[in-house]
N, C-alpha and C. Protein backbone atom coordinates (compact mmCIF):
# COMPACT_ATOMS: atom_id res chain seq x y z
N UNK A 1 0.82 -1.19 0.00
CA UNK A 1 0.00 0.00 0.00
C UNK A 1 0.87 1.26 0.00
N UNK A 2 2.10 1.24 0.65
CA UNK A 2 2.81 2.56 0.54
C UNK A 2 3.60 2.61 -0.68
N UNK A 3 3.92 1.65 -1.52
CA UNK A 3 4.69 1.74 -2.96
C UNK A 3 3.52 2.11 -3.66
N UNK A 4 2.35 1.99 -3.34
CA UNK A 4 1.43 2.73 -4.40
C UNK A 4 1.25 4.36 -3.96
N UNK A 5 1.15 4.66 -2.78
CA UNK A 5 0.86 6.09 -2.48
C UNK A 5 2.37 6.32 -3.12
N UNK A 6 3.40 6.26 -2.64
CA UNK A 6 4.67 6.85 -3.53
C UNK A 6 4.84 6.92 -4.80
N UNK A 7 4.26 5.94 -5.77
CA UNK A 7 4.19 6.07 -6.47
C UNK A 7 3.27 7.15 -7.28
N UNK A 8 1.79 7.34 -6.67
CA UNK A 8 1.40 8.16 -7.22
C UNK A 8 1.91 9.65 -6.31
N UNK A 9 2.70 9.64 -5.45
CA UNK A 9 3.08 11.02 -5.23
C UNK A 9 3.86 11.06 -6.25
N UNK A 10 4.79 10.27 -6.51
CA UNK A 10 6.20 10.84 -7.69
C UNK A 10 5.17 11.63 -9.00
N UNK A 11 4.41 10.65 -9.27
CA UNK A 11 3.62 11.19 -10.49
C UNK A 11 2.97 12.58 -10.28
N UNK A 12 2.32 12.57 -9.41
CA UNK A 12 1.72 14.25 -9.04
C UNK A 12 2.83 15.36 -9.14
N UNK A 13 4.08 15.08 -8.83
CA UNK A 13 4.89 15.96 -8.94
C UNK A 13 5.64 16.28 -10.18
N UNK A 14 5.87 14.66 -10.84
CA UNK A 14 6.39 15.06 -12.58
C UNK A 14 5.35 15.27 -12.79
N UNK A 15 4.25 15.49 -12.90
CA UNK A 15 2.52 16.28 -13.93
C UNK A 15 2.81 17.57 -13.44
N UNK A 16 3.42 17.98 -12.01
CA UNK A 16 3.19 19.49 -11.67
C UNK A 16 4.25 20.21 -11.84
N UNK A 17 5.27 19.55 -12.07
CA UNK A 17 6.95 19.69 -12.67
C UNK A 17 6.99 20.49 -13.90
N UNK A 18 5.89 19.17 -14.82
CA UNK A 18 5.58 19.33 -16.33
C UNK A 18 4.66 20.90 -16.49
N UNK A 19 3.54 20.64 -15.66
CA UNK A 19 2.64 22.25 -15.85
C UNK A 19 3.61 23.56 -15.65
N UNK A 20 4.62 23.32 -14.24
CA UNK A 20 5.39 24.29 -14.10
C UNK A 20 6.06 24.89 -14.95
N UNK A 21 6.69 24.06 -15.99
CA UNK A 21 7.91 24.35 -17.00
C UNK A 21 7.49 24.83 -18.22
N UNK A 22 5.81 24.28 -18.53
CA UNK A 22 5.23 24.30 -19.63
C UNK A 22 4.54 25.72 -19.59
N UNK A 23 4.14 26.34 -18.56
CA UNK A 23 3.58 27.65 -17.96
C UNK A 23 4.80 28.73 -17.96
N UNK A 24 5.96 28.07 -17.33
CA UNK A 24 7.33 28.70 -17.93
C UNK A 24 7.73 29.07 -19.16
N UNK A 25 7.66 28.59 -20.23
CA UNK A 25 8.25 28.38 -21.62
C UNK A 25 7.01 29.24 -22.78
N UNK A 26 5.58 29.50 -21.93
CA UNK A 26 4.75 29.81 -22.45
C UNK A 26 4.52 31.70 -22.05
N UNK A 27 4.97 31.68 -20.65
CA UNK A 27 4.87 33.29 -20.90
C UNK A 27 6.41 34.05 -20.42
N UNK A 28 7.26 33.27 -20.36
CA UNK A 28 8.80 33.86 -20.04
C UNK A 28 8.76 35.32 -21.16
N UNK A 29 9.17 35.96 -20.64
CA UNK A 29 9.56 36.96 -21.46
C UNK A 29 10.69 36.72 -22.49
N UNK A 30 9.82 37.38 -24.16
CA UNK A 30 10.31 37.43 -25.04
C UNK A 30 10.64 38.72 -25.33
N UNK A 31 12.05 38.77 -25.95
CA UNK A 31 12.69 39.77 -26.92
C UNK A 31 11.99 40.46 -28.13
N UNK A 32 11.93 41.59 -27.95
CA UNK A 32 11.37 42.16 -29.66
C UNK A 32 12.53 42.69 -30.09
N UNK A 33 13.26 41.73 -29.74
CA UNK A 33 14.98 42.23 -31.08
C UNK A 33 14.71 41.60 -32.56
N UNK A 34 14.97 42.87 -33.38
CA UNK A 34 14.91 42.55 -34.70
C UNK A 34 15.70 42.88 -35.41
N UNK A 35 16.07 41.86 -36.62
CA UNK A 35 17.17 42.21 -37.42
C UNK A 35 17.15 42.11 -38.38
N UNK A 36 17.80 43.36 -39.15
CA UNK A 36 17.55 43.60 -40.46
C UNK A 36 18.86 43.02 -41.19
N UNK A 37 18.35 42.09 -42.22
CA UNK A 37 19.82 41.99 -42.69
C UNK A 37 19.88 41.83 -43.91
N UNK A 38 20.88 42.03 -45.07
CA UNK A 38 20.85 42.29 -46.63
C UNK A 38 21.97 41.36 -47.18
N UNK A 39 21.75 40.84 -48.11
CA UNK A 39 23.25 40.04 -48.44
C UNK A 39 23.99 39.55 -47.61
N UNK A 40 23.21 38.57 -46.10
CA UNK A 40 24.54 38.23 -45.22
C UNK A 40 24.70 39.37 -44.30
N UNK A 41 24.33 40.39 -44.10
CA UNK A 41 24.97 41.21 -43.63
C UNK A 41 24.02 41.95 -42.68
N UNK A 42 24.42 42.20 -41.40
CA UNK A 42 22.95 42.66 -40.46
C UNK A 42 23.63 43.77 -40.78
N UNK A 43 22.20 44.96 -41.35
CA UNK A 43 22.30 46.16 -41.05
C UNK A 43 21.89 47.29 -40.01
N UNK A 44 21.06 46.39 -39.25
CA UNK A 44 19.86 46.88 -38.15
C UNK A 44 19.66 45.94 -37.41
N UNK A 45 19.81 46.56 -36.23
CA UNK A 45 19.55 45.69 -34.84
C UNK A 45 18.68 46.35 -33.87
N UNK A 46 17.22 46.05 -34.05
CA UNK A 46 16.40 47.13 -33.41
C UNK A 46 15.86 46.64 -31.84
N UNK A 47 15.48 47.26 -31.33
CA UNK A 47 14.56 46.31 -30.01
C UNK A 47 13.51 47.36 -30.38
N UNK A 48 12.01 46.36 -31.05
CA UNK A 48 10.81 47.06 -30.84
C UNK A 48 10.14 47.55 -29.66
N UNK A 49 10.53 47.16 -28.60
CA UNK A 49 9.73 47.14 -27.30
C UNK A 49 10.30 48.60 -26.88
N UNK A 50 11.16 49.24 -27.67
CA UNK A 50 11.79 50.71 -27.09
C UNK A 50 12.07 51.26 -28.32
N UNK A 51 11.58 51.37 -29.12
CA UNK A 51 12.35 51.91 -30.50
C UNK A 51 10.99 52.55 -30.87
N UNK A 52 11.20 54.24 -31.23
CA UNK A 52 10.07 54.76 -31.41
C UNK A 52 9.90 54.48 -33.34
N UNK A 53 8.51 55.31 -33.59
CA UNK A 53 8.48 54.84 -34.67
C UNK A 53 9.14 55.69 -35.80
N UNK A 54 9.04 55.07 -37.02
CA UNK A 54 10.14 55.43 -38.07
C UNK A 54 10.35 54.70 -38.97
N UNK A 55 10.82 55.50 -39.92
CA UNK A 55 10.72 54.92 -41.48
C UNK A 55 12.15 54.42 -41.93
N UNK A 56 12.54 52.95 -42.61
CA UNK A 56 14.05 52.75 -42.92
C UNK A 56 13.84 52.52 -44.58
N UNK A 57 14.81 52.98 -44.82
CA UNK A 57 14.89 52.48 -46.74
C UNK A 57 16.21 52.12 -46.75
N UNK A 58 15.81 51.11 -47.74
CA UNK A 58 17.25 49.99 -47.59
C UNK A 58 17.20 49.84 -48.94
N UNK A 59 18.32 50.07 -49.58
CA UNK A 59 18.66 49.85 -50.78
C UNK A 59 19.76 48.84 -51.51
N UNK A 60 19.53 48.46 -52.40
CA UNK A 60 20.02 46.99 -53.44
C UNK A 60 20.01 47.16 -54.71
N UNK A 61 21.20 47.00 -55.38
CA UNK A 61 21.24 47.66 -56.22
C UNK A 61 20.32 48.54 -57.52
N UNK A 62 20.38 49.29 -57.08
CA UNK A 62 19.24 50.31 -57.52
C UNK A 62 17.29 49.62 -56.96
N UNK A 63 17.28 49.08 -56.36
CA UNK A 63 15.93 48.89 -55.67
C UNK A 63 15.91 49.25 -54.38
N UNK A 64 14.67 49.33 -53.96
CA UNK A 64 14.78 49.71 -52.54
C UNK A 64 13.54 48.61 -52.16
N UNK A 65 13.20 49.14 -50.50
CA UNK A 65 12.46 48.48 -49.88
C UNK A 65 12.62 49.34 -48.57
N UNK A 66 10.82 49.99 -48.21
CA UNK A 66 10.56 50.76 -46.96
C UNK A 66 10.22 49.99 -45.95
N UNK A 67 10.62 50.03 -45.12
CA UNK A 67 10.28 49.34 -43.64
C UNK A 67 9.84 50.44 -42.49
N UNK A 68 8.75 49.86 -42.16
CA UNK A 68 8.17 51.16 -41.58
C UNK A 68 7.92 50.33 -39.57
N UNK A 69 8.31 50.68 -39.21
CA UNK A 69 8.26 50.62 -37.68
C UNK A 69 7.17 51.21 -37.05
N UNK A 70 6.13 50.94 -36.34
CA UNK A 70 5.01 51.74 -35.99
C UNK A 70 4.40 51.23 -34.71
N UNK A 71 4.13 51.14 -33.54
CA UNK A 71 3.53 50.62 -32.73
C UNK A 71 4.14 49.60 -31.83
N UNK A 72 5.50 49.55 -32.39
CA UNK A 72 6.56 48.68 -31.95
C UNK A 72 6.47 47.10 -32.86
N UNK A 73 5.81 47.85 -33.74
CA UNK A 73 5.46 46.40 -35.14
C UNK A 73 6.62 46.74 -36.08
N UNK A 74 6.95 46.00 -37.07
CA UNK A 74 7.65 46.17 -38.13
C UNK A 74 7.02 45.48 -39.25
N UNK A 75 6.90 46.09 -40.21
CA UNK A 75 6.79 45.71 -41.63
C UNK A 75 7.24 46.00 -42.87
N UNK A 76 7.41 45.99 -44.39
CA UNK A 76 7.80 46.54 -45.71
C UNK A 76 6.53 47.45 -45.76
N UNK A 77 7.26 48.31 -45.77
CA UNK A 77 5.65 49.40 -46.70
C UNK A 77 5.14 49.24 -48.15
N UNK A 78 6.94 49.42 -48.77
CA UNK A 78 6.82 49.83 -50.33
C UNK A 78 7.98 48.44 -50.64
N UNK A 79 7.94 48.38 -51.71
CA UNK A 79 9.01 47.70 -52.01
C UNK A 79 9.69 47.65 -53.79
N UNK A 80 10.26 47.43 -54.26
CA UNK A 80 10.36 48.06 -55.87
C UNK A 80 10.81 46.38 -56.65
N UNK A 81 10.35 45.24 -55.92
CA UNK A 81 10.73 44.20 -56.16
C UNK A 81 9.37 43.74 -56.99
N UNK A 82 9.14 43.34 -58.09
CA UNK A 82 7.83 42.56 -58.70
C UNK A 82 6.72 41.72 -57.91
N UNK A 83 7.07 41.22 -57.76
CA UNK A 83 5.69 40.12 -56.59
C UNK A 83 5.01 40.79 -55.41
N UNK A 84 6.24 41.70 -54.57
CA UNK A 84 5.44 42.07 -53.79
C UNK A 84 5.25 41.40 -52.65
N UNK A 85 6.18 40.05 -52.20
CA UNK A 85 5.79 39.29 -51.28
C UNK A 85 6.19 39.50 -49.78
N UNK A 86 7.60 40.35 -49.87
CA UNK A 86 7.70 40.95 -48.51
C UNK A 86 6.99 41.77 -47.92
N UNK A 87 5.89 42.85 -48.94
CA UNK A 87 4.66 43.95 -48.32
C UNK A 87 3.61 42.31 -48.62
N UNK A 88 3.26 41.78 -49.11
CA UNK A 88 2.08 41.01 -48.47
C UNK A 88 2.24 39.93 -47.31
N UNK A 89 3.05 39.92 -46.71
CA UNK A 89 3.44 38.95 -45.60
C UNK A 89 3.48 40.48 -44.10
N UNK A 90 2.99 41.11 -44.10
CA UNK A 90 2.31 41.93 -43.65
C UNK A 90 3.61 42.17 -41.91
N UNK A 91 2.89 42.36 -41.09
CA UNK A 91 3.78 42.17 -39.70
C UNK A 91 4.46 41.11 -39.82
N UNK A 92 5.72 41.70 -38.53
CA UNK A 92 6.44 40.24 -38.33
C UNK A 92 5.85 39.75 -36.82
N UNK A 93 5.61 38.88 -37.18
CA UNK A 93 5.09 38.11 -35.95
C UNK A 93 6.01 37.10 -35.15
N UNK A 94 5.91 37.05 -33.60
CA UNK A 94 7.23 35.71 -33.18
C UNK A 94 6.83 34.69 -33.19
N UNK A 95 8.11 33.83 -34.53
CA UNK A 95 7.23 32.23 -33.79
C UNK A 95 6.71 32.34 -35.49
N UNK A 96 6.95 33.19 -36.45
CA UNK A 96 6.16 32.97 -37.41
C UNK A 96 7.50 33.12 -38.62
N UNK A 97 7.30 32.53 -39.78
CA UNK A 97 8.67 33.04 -40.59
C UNK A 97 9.00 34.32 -40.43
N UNK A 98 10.16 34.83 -40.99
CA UNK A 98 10.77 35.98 -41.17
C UNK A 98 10.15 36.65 -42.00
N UNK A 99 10.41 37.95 -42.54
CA UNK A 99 9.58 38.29 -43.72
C UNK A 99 11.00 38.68 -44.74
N UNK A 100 10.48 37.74 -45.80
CA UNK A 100 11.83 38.14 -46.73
C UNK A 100 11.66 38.47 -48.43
N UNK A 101 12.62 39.03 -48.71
CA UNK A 101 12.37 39.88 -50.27
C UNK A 101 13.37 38.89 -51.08
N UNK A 102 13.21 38.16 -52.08
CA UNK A 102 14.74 37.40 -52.28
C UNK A 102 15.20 38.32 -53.35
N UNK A 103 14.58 39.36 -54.00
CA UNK A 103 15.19 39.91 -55.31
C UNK A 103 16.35 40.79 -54.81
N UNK A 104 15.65 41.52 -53.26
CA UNK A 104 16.61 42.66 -53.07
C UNK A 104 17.72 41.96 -51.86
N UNK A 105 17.61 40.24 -51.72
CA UNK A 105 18.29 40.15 -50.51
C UNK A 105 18.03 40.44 -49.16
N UNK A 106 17.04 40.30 -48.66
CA UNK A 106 17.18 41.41 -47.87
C UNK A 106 15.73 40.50 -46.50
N UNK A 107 16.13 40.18 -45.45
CA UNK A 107 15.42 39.44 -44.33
C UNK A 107 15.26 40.01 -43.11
N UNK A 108 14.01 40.08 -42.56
CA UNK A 108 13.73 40.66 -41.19
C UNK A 108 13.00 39.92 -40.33
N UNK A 109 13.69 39.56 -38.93
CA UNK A 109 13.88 38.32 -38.49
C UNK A 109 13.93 38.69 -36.92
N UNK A 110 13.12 38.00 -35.94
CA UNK A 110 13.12 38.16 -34.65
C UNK A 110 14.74 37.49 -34.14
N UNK A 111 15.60 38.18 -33.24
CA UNK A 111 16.10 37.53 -32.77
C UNK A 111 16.68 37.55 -31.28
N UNK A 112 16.92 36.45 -30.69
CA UNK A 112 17.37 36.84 -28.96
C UNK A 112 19.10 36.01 -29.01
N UNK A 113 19.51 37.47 -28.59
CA UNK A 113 21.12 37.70 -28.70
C UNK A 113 21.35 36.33 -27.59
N UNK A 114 21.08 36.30 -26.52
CA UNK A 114 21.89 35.78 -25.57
C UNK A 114 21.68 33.86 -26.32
N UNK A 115 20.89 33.67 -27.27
CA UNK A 115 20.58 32.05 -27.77
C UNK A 115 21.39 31.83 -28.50
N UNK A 116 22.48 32.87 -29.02
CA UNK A 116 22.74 32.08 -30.07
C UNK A 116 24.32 31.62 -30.02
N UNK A 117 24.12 30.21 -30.60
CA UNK A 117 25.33 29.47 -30.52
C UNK A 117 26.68 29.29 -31.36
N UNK A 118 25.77 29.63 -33.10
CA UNK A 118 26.85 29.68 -33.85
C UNK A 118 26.10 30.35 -34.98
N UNK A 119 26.77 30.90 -35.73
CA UNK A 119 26.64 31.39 -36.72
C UNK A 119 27.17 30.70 -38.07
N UNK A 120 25.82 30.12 -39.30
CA UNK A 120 26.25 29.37 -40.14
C UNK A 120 26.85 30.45 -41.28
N UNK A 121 27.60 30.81 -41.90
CA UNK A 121 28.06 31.66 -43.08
C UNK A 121 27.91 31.32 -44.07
């Protein structure tokens, strides 16, 4: 009779272990670091959560692409690339792809500095 109460104590505690960590991982505070980067190359390292708003134009050879910062959101406004797919992929959201232009190169991408382990080139 007591290898069964122990037993179901162990279990009550890995289930409340599990809720703990899972309640952890679900509202820990996230980073609104964002990064702008063109050919390989970060040009912008913003933190939305403090970065007032404002307009960036980023240019490739002879194209551009507006990124407009507003509300502590980021998105392409304008873009001079054909399709159009970096202004229809609208906000960047976390947890959701990046939003990227492939004509002009050019990717904007959530990221948290202290995760990262290596950098592929």
């Amino acid at each position: 009779m007591k290898s069964k109460k122990l037993w179901i104590t162990v279990c009550i505690v890995i289930f409340l272990i599990g809720i703990a960590g899972s309640l952890w991982v679900i509202f820990r505070p996230h980073g609104q670091t964002v990064r702008i980067v063109q050919n390989g190359k970060t040009l912008y390292t913003i933190d939305l959560d403090h970065s007032a708003d404002r307009t960036i134009e980023v240019e490739y050879q002879g194209s551009k692409n507006i990124i407009e910062i507003k509300n502590h959101r980021i998105y392409v406004k304008e873009a001079d690339c054909p399709d159009q797919t970096c202004v229809k992929m609208g906000e960047l959201k976390s947890g959701a792809a990046p939003i990227v232009c492939l004509p002009n190169k050019l990717i904007i991408e959530f990221t948290e500095d202290d995760d990262i382990d290596a950098e592929v080139k």
